[in-house]
Protein backbone atom coordinates (compact mmCIF):
# COMPACT_ATOMS: atom_id res chain seq x y z
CA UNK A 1 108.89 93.69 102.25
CA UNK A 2 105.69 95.56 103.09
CA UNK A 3 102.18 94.77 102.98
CA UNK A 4 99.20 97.45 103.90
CA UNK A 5 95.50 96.94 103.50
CA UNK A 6 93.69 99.66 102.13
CA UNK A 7 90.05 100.27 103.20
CA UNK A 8 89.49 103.21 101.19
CA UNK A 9 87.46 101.84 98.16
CA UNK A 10 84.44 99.25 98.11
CA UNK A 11 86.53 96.65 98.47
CA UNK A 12 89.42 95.71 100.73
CA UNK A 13 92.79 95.37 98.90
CA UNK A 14 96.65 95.06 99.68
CA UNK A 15 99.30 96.65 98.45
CA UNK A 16 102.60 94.23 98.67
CA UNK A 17 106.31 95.73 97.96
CA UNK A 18 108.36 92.51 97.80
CA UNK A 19 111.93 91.40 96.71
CA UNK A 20 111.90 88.33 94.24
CA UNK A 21 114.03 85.43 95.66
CA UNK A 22 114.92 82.88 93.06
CA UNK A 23 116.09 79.54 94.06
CA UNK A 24 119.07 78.44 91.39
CA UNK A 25 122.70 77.14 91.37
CA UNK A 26 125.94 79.00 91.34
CA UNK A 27 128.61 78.65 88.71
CA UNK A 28 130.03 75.23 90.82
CA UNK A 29 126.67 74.08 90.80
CA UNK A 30 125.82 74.82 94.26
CA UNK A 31 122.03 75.66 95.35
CA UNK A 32 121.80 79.14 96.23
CA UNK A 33 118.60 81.80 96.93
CA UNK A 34 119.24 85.33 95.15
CA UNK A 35 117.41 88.37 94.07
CA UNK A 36 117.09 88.07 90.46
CA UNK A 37 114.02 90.55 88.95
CA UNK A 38 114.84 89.97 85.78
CA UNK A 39 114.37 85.61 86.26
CA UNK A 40 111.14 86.03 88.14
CA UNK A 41 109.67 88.16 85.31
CA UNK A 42 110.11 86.03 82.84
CA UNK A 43 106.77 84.86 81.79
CA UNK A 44 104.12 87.99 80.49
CA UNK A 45 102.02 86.69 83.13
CA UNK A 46 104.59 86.62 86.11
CA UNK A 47 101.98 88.48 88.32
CA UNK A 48 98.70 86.84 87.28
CA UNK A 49 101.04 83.84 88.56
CA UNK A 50 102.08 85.01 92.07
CA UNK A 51 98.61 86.87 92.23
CA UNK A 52 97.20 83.10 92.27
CA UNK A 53 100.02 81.49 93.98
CA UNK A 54 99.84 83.93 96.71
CA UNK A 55 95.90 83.47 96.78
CA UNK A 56 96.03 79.48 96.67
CA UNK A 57 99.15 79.50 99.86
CA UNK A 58 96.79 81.87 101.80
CA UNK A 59 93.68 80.13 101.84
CA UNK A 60 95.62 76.61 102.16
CA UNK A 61 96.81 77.88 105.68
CA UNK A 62 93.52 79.55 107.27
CA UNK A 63 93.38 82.76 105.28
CA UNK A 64 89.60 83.55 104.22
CA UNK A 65 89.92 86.14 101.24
């Protein structure tokens, strides 16, 4: 994972390289956490999603974007 801030435009922005964890079960049924790209892009708008997500988590814990 990497996140850098880039100041180099009017506005402020991040760039974010991440790896997708998907919480699911196992064949026995067993909860398990893997990488799975292919689950978490499921939906056409996967990243409007985390984009709002991410937003919504940040300013719930004393972010001001």
């Amino acid at each position: 994972m990497s996140a850098t801030v880039h100041r180099d435009e009017a506005t402020p922005h991040m760039h974010l390289i991440f790896l997708p964890v998907v919480h699911t079960v196992d064949k026995k049924g067993n909860p398990i956490d893997k990488l799975v790209c292919s689950e978490f892009r499921k939906a056409k708008d996967s990243y409007r999603q985390l984009q709002d997500a991410f937003y919504k988590y940040m300013v719930e814990n004393g972010f001001h974007l």
